[in-house]
Protein backbone atom coordinates (compact mmCIF):
# COMPACT_ATOMS: atom_id res chain seq x y z
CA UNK A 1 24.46 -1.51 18.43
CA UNK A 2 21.98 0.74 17.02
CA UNK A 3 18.63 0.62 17.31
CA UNK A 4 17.89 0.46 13.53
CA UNK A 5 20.18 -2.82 13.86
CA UNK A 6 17.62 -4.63 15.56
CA UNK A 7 15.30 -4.26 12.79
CA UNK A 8 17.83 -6.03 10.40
CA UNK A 9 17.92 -8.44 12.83
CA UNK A 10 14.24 -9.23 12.38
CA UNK A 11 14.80 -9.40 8.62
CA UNK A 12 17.26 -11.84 8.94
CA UNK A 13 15.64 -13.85 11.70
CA UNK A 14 12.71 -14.32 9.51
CA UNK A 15 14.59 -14.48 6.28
CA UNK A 16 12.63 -11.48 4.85
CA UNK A 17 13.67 -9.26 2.56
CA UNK A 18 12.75 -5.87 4.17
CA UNK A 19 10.73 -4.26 6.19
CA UNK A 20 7.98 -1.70 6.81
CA UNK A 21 7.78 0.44 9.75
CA UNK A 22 5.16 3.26 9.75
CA UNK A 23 4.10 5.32 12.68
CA UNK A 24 1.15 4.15 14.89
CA UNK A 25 1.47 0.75 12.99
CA UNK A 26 2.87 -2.48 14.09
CA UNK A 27 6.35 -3.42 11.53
CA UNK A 28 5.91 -5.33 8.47
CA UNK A 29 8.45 -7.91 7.36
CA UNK A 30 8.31 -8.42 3.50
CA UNK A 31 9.10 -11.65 2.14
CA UNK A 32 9.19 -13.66 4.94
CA UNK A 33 8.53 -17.02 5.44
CA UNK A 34 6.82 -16.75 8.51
CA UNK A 35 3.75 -15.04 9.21
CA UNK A 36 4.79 -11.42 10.15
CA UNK A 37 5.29 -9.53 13.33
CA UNK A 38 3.13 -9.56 16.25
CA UNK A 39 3.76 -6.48 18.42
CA UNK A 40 2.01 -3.36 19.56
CA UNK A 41 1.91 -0.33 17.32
CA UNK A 42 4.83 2.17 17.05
CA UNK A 43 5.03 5.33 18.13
CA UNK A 44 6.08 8.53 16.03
CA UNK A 45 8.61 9.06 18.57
CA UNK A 46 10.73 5.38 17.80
CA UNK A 47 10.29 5.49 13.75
CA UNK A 48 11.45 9.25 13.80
CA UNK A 49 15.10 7.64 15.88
CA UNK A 50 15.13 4.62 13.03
CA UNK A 51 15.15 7.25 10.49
CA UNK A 52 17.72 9.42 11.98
CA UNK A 53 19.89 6.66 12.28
CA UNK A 54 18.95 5.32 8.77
CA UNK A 55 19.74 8.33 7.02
CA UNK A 56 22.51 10.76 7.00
CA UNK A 57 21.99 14.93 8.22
CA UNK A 58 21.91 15.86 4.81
CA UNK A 59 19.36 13.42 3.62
CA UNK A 60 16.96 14.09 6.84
CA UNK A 61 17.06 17.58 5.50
CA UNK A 62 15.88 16.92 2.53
CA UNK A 63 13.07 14.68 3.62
CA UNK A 64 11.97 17.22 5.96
CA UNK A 65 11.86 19.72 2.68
CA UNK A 66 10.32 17.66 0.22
CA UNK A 67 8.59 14.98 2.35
CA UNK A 68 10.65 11.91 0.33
CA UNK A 69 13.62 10.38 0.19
CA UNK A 70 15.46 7.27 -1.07
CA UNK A 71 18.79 6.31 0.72
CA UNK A 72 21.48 3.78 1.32
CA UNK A 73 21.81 2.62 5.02
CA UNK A 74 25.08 0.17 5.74
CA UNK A 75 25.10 -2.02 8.60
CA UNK A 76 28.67 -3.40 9.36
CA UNK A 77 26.65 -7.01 10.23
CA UNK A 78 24.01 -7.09 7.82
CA UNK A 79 24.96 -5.64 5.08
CA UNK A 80 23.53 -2.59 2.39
CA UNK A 81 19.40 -2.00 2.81
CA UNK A 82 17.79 0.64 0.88
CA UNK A 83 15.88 2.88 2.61
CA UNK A 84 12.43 4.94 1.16
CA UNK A 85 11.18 7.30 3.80
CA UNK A 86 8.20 9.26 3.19
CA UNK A 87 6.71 11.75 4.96
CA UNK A 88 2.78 12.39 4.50
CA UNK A 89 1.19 15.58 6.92
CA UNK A 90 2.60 13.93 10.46
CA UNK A 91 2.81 10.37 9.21
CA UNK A 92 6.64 8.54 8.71
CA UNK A 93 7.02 5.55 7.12
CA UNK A 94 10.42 3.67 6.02
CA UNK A 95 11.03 0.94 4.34
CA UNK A 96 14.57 -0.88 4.63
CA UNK A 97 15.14 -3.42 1.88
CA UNK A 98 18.20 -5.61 1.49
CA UNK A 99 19.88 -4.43 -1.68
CA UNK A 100 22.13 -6.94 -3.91
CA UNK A 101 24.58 -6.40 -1.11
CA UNK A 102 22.61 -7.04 1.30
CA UNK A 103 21.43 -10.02 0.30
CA UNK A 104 24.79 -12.10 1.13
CA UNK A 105 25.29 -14.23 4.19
CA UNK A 106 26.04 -12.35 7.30
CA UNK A 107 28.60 -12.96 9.18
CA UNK A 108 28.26 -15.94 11.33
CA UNK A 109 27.60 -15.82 15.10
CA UNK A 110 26.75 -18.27 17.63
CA UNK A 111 24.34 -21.08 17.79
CA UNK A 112 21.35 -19.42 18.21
CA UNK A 113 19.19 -20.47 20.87
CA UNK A 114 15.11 -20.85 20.81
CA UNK A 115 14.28 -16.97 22.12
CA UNK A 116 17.71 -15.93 19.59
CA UNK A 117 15.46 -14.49 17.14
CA UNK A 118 13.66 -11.80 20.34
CA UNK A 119 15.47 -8.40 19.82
CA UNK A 120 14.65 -5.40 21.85
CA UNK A 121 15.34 -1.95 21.00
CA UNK A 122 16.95 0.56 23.42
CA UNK A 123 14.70 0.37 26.69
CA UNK A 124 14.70 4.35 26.16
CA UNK A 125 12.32 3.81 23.29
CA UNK A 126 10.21 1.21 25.35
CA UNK A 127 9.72 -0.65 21.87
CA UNK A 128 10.42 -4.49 22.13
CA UNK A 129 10.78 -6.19 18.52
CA UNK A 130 9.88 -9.78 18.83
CA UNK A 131 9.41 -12.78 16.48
CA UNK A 132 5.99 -13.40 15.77
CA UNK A 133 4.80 -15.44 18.42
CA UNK A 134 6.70 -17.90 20.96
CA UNK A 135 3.73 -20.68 20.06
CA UNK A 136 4.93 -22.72 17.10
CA UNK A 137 3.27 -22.36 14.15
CA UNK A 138 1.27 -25.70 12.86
CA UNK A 139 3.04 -27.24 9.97
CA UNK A 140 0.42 -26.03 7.98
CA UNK A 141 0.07 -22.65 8.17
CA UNK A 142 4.04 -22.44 7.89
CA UNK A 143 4.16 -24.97 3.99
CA UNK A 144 0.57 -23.74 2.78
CA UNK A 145 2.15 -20.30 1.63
CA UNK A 146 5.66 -21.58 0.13
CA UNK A 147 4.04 -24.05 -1.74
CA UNK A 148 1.20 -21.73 -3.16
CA UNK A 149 3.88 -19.45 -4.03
CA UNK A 150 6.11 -22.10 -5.32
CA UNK A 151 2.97 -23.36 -7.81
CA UNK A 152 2.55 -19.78 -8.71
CA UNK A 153 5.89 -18.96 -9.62
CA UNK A 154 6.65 -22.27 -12.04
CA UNK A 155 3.40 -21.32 -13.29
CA UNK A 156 4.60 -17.79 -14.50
CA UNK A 157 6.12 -17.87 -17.67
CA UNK A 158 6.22 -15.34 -21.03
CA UNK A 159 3.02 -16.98 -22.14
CA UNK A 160 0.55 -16.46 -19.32
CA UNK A 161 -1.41 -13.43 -18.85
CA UNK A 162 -3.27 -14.04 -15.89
CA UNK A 163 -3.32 -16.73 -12.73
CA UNK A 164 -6.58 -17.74 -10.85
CA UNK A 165 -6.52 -19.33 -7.11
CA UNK A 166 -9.31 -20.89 -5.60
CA UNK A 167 -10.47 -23.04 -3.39
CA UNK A 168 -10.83 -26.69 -4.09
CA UNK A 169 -9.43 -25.89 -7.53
CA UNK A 170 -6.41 -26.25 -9.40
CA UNK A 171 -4.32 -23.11 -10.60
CA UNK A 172 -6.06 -21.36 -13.65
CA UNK A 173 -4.02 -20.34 -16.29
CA UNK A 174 -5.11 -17.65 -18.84
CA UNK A 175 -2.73 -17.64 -22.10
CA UNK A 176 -3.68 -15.74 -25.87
CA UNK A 177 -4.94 -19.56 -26.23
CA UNK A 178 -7.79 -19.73 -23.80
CA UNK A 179 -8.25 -20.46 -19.77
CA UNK A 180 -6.78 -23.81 -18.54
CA UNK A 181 -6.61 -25.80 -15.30
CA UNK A 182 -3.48 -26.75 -14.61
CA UNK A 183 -1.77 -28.68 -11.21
CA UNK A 184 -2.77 -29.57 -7.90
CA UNK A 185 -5.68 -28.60 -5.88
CA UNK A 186 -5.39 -26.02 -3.46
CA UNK A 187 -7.29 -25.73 -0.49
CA UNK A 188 -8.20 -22.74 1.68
CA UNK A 189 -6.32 -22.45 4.31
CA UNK A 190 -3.21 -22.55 1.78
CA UNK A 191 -4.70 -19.69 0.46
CA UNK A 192 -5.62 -17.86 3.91
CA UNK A 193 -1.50 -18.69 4.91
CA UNK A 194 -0.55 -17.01 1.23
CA UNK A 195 -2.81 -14.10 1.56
CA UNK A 196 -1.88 -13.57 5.88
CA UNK A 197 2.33 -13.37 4.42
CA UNK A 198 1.05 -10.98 1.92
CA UNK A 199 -1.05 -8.37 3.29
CA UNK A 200 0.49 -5.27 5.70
CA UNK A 201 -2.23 -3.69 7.86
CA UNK A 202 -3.54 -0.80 5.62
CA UNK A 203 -4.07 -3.61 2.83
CA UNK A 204 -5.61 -5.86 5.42
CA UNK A 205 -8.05 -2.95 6.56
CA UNK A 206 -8.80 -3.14 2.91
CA UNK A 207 -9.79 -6.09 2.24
CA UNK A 208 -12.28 -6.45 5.84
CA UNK A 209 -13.93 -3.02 4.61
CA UNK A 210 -14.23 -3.56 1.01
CA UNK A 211 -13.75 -7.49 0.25
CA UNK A 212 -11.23 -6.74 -2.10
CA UNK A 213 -7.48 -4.93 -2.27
CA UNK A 214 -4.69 -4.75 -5.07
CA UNK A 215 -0.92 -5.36 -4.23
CA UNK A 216 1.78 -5.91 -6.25
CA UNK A 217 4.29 -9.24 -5.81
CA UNK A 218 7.78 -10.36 -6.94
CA UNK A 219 9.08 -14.39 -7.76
CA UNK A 220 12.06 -15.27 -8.33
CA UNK A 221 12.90 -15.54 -11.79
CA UNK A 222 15.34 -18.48 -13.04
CA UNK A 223 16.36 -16.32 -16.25
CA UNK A 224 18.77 -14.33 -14.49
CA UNK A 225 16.98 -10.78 -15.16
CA UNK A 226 15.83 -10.50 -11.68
CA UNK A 227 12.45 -11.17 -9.58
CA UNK A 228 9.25 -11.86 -11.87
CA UNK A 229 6.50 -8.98 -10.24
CA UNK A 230 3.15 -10.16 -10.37
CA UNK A 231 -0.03 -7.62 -9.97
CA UNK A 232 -2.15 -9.31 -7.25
CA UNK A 233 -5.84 -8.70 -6.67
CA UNK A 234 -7.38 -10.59 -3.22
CA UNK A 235 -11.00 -11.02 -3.02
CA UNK A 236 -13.75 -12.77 -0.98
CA UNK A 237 -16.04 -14.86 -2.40
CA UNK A 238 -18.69 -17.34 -1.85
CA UNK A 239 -16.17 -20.18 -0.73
CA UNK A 240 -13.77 -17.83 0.75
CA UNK A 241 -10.68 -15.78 -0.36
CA UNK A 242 -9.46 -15.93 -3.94
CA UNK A 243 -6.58 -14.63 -5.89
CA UNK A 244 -5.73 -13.21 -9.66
CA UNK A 245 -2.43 -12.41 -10.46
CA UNK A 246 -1.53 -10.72 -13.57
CA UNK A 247 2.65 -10.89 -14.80
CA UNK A 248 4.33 -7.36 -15.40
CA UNK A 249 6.71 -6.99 -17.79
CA UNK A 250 10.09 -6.08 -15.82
CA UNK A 251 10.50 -2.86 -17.95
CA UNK A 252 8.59 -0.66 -19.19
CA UNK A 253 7.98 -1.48 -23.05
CA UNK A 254 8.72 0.47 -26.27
CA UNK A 255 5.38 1.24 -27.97
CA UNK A 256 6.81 -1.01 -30.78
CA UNK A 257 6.93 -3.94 -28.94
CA UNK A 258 3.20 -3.46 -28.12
CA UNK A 259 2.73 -2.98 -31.68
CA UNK A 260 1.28 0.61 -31.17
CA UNK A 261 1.34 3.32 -33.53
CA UNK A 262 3.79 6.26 -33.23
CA UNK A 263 0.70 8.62 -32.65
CA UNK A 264 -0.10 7.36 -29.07
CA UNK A 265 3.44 7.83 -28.29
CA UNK A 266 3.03 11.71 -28.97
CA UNK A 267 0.32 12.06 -26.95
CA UNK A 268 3.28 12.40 -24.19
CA UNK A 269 4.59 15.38 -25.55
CA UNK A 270 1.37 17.37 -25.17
CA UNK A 271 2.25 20.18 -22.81
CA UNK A 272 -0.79 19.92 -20.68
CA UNK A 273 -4.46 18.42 -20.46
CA UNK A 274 -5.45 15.33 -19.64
CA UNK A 275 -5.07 11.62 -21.59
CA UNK A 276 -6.99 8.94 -21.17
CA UNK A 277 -6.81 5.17 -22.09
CA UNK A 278 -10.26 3.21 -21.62
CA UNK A 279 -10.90 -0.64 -22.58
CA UNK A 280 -12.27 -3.33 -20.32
CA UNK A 281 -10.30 -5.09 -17.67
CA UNK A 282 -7.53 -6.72 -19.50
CA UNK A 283 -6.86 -4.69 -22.46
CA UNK A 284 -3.17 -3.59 -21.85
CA UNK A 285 -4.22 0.60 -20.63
CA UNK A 286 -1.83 0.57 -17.85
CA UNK A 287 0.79 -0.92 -20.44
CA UNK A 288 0.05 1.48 -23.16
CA UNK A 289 0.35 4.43 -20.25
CA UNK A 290 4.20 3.17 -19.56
CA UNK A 291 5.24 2.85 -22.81
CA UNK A 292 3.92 6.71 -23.21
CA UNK A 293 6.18 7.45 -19.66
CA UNK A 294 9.10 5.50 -20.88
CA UNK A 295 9.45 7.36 -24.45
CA UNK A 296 9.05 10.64 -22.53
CA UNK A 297 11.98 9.09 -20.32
CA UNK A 298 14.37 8.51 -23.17
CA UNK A 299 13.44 11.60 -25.15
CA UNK A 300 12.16 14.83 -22.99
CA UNK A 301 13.68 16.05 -19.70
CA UNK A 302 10.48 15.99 -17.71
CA UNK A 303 9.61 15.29 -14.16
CA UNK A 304 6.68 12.86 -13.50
CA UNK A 305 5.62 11.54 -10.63
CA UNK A 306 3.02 8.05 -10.95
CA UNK A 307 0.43 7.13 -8.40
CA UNK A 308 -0.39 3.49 -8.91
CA UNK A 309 -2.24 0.48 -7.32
CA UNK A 310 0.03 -1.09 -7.22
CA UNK A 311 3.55 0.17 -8.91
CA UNK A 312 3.49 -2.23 -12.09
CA UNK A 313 6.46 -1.24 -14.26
CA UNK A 314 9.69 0.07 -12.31
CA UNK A 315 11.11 3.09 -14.73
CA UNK A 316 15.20 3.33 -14.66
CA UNK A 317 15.65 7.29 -14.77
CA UNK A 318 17.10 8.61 -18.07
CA UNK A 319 16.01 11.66 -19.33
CA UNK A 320 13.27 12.33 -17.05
CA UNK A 321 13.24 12.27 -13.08
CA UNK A 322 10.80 9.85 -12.14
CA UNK A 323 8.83 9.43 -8.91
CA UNK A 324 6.57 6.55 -8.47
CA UNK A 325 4.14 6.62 -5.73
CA UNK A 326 2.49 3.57 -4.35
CA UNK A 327 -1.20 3.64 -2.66
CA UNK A 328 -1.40 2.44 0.22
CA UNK A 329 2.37 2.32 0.90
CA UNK A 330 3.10 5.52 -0.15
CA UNK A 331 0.37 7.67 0.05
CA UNK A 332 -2.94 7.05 1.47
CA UNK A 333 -5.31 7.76 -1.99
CA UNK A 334 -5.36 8.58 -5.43
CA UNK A 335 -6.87 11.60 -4.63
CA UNK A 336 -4.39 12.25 -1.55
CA UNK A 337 -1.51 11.51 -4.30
CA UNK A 338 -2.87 14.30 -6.46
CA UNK A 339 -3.15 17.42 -3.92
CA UNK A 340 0.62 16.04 -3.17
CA UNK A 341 1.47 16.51 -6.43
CA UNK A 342 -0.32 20.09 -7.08
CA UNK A 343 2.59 21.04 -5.10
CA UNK A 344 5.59 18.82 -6.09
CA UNK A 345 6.56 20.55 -9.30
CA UNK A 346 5.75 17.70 -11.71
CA UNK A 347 5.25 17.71 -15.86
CA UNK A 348 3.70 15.15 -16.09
CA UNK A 349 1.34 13.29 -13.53
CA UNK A 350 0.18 9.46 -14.12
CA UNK A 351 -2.85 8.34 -12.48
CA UNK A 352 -3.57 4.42 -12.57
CA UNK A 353 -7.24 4.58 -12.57
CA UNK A 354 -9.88 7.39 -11.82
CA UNK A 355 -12.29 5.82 -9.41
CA UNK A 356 -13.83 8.43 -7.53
CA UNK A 357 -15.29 11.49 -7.79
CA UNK A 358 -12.54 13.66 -5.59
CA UNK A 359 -9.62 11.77 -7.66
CA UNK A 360 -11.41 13.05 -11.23
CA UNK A 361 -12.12 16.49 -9.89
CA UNK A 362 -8.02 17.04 -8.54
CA UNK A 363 -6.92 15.29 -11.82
CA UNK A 364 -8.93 18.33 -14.28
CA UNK A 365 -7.80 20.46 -12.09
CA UNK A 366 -4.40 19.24 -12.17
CA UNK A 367 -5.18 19.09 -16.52
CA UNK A 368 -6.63 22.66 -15.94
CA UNK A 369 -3.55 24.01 -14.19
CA UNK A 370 -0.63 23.21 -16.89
CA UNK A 371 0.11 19.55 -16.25
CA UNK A 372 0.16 16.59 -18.18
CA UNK A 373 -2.44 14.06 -16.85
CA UNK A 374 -2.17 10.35 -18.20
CA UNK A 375 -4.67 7.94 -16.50
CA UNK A 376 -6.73 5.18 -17.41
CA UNK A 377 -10.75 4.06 -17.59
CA UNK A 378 -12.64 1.14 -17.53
CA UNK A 379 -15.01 2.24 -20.34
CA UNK A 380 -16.11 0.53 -24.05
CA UNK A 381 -15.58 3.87 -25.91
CA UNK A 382 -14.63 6.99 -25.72
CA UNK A 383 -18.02 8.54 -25.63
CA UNK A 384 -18.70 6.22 -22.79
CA UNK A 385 -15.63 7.48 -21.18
CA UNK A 386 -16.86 10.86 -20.95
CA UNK A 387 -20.26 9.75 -19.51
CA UNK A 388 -19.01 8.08 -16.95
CA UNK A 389 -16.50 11.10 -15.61
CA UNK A 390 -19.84 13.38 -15.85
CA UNK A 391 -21.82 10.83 -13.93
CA UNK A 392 -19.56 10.72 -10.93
CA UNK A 393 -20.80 13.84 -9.89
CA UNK A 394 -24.42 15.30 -8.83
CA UNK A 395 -26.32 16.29 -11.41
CA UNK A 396 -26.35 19.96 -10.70
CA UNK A 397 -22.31 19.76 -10.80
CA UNK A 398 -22.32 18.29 -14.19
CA UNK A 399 -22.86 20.91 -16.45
CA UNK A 400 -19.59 22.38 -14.89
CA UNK A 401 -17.88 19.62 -14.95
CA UNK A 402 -18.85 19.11 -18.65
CA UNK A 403 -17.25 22.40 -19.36
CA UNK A 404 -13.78 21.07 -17.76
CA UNK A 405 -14.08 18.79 -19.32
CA UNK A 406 -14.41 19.71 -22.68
CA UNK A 407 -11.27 22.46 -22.01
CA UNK A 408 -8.98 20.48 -20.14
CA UNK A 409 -9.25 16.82 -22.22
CA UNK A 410 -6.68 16.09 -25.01
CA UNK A 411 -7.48 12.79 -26.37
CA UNK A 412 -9.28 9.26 -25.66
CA UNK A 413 -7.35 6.15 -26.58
CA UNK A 414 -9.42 2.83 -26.71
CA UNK A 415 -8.25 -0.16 -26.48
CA UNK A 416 -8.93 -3.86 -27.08
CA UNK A 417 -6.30 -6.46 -26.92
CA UNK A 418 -6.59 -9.25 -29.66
CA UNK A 419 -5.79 -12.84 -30.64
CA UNK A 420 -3.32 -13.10 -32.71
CA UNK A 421 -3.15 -15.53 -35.77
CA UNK A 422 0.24 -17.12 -34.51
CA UNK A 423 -1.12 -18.82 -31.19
CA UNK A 424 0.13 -17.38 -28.27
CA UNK A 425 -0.22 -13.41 -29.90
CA UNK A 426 -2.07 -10.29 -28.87
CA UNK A 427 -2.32 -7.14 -31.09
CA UNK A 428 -4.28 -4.24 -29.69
CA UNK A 429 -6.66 -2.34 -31.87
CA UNK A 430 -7.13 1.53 -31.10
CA UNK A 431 -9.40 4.04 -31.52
CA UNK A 432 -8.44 7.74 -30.98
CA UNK A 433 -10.30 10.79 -30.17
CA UNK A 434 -8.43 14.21 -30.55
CA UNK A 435 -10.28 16.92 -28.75
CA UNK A 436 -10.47 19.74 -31.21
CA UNK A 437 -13.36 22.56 -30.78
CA UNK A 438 -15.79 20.47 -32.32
CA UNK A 439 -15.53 17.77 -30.01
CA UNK A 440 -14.92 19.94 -27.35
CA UNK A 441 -18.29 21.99 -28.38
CA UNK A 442 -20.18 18.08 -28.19
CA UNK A 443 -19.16 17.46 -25.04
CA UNK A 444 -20.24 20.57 -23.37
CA UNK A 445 -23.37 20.16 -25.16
CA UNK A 446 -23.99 16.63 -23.75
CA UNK A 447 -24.11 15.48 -27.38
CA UNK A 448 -21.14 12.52 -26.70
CA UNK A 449 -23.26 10.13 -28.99
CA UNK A 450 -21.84 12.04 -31.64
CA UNK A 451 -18.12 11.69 -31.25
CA UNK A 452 -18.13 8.31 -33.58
CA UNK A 453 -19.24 10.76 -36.46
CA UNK A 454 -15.79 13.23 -35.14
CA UNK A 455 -13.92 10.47 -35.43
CA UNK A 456 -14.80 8.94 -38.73
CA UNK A 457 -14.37 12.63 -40.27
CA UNK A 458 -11.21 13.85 -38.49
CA UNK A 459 -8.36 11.47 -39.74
CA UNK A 460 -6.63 14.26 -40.45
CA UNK A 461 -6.55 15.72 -37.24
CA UNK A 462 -4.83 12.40 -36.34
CA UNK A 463 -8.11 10.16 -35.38
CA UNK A 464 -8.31 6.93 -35.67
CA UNK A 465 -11.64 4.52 -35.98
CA UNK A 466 -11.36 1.37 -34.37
CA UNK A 467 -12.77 -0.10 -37.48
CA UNK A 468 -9.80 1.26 -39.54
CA UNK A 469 -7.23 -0.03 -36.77
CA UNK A 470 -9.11 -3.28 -36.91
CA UNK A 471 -9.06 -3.49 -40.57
CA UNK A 472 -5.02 -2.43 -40.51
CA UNK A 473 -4.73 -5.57 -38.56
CA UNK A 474 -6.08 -8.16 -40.70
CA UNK A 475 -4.54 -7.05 -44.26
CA UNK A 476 -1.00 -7.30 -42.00
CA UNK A 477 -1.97 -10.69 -41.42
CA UNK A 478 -2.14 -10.45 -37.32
CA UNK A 479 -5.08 -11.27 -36.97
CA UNK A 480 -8.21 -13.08 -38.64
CA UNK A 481 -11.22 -12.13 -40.16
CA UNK A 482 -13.70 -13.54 -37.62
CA UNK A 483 -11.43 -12.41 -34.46
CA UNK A 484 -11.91 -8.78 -36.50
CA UNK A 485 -15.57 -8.98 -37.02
CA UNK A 486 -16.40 -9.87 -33.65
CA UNK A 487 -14.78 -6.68 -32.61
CA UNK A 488 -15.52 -4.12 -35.08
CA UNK A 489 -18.07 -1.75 -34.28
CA UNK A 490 -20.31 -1.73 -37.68
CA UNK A 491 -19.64 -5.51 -39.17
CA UNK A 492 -21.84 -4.62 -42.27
CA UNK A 493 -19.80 -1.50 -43.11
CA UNK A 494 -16.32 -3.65 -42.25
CA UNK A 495 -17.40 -6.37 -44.71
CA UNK A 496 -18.01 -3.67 -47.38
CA UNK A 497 -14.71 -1.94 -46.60
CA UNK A 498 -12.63 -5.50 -46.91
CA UNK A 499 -14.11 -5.51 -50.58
CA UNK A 500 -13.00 -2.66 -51.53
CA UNK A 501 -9.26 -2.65 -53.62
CA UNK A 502 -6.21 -1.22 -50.94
């Protein structure tokens, strides 16, 4: 049997649905109902054997060329897993998961007895794979997480937009209508059980150094369009861990279904220079980013590659090639992501979120150098926006960086996500900034507070005032006149507009 065959063993031993192996890191099972693998570390040595029995000659050449690559591995007793290796300076990682194929019965075998689910690799390797511990688990800490995730899951429907866990407190439910309790208490150590089946140990190291880390999650679905995947967000707090889980949609949408305006959609064909989409938490960016990616995928032939915490949308390849990157799983960093991609030949480069000051210096560069950079801000405006990328760096830096600014940005979308009239509706309202050499001659001046005036002036130019989106809004009927005021940005000059004949 080959060694890689013990790992599928594992899988199905724990009735997981994959697993992780990276060098000088213990295995990962995903999707297992148990709590994980407990076993020493592996070595470069045994991972580099799994993939050369995971993937044929001609697809370890081409992981040794480009550092990536996405296989099929066939195991005569378990079935069809796909495999992702990727290769980062003198780090492997793979990760097996059990395709449709794979996810049938396997052929039966004997009873197995207590120690049937210990499998050891060849002793060559001197790896042993074992189940996670021979002490049995308390009943506890084995139902805590499949009932959390079972509360979660018929929670999760087209309606919600966001799911709360806490301690002591029922599940809360965030809809267009307003935040609701909803179910049975949960206690901690449910959540501790949840969170341990979650985590892998890079995400884990996370969450001790920081007190927080992002993940993404799939449910099963009963509508028969596969797995529901959830973005998950664990964080400590004053009573322990808590959770917030946001629903993805399972495609990437068409800008019409998010009721954007053709103009944002362009923004993908720019041939170079950097987009950004800023709004508070909540207000649809990352959403408005994929529906930009997914009309470049069914009209351009482009190559992007994504680097997101976690991967949200899953693109199907149609016009474009498309490779989607993963931190933490993937690739250590944003900014590690970037320098990747400096050299990986893409278009088009999407980067979830700026947070850091060596993630917004490689992305103008990147903007600088010929390539498309879409990414996202948490920022009220685009003035704002552009503060808070000069900020990030030292104050003698930021004249320079002003000036990079200023010749490598495109445009500024900003966003806010609305209730709707009909209950149970959102409509985002935009505001766009073009950067033409006026704005561009602001910004290096570190006159920002003027770009409202640039944008009122330059509809022509293909800007857009929030107030104007906002007031587009309300004579369609989507949504009402207080829901408008509260958001428009001069409520004595709205009311005066609304007066005024069409």
């Amino acid at each position: 049997m080959a060694a890689i065959d013990a790992l599928l063993a594992l899988i199905e031993a724990q009735k997981a649905t994959g697993i992780v192996l990276r060098a000088r890191e213990p295995p990962v099972l995903m999707g297992a109902q148990g709590r994980g693998l407990t076993m020493p570390p592996l070595d470069s040595e045994i991972v580099e054997t799994f993939a050369a029995e995971a993937l044929a000659p001609g697809e370890l050449d081409r992981l040794r060329a480009s550092g990536a690559c996405d296989a099929v591995y066939r195991s005569e007793r378990y079935g069809a897993f796909a495999v992702e290796a990727r290769r980062d300076a003198d780090k492997l990682s793979l990760k097996l998961r059990r395709t449709g194929a794979g996810l049938a019965k396997p052929k039966p075998t004997a009873p197995a007895s207590p120690r049937a689910a210990e499998t050891t690799a060849p002793a060559a390797h001197g790896v042993a794979l074992r189940s996670p511990s021979s002490a049995p688990p308390t009943s506890g800490s084995v139902a805590a997480p499949s009932r959390l995730a079972g509360l979660i899951a018929r929670a999760v429907d087209g309606t919600v937009s966001d799911v709360m866990v806490s301690a002591g407190q029922p599940l809360w439910i965030r809809t267009a209508n307003g935040l609701t309790a909803s179910g049975e208490t949960i206690d901690q150590q449910e959540i501790l059980g949840f969170v341990d089946s979650l985590l892998d140990p890079p995400r884990r190291r996370c969450l001790d150094g920081s007190g927080s880390v992002d993940l993404a999650w799939e449910v099963p679905a009963s509508d028969g369009e596969g797995p529901q995947r959830l973005r998950v967000n664990v964080f400590r707090q004053a009573h322990g861990l808590a959770l917030a889980l946001r629903p993805v949609n399972r495609h990437a949408p068409a800008l019409a279904e998010l009721n954007l305006p053709e103009s944002v959609g362009a923004l993908g064909d720019l041939p170079g220079g950097m987009v950004l989409v800023v709004g508070t938490a909540g207000a649809g960016k990352s959403t408005t980013l994929a529906a930009i990616v997914e009309l470049v995928n069914r009209t351009r032939a482009r190559h992007v590659i994504t680097l997101e915490d976690p991967i949200e949308f899953v693109y199907q390849p149609r016009r474009c090639l498309i490779h989607q990157r993963e931190v933490g799983a993937h690739v250590e960093s944003f900014a590690a992501g970037l320098r990747a991609a400096l050299r990986e030949s893409p278009d088009i480069i999407l980067v979830g979120e700026m947070r850091d000051r060596e993630t917004v210096a490689l992305a103008l560069t990147a903007a600088e150098t010929g390539h498309l950079v879409l990414s996202t801000l948490h920022s009220g405006s685009a003035p704002m926006g552009i503060d808070r990328i000069v900020d990030i760096f030292p104050e003698h830096q930021q004249a320079q960086i002003r000036l990079q600014v200023a010749g490598s940005l495109r445009a500024v979308v900003t966003q806010r996500l609305l209730e709707g009239v009909l209950p149970g509706t959102r409509y985002p309202a935009i505001e766009m900034l073009m950067v033409n050499y006026a704005v561009g001659a602001l910004i290096r001046e570190g006159k920002t507070h003027q770009l409202a005036t640039q944008i009122q002036t330059g509809r022509d130019e293909g800007m857009v005032a929030l107030d104007t989106s906002l007031l587009d809004l309300l004579r369609a009927g989507l949504i009402s006149r207080d829901v408008a005021l509260a958001a428009a940005r001069d409520p004595v000059e709205f009311q005066r507009r609304l007066r005024e004949p069409r």
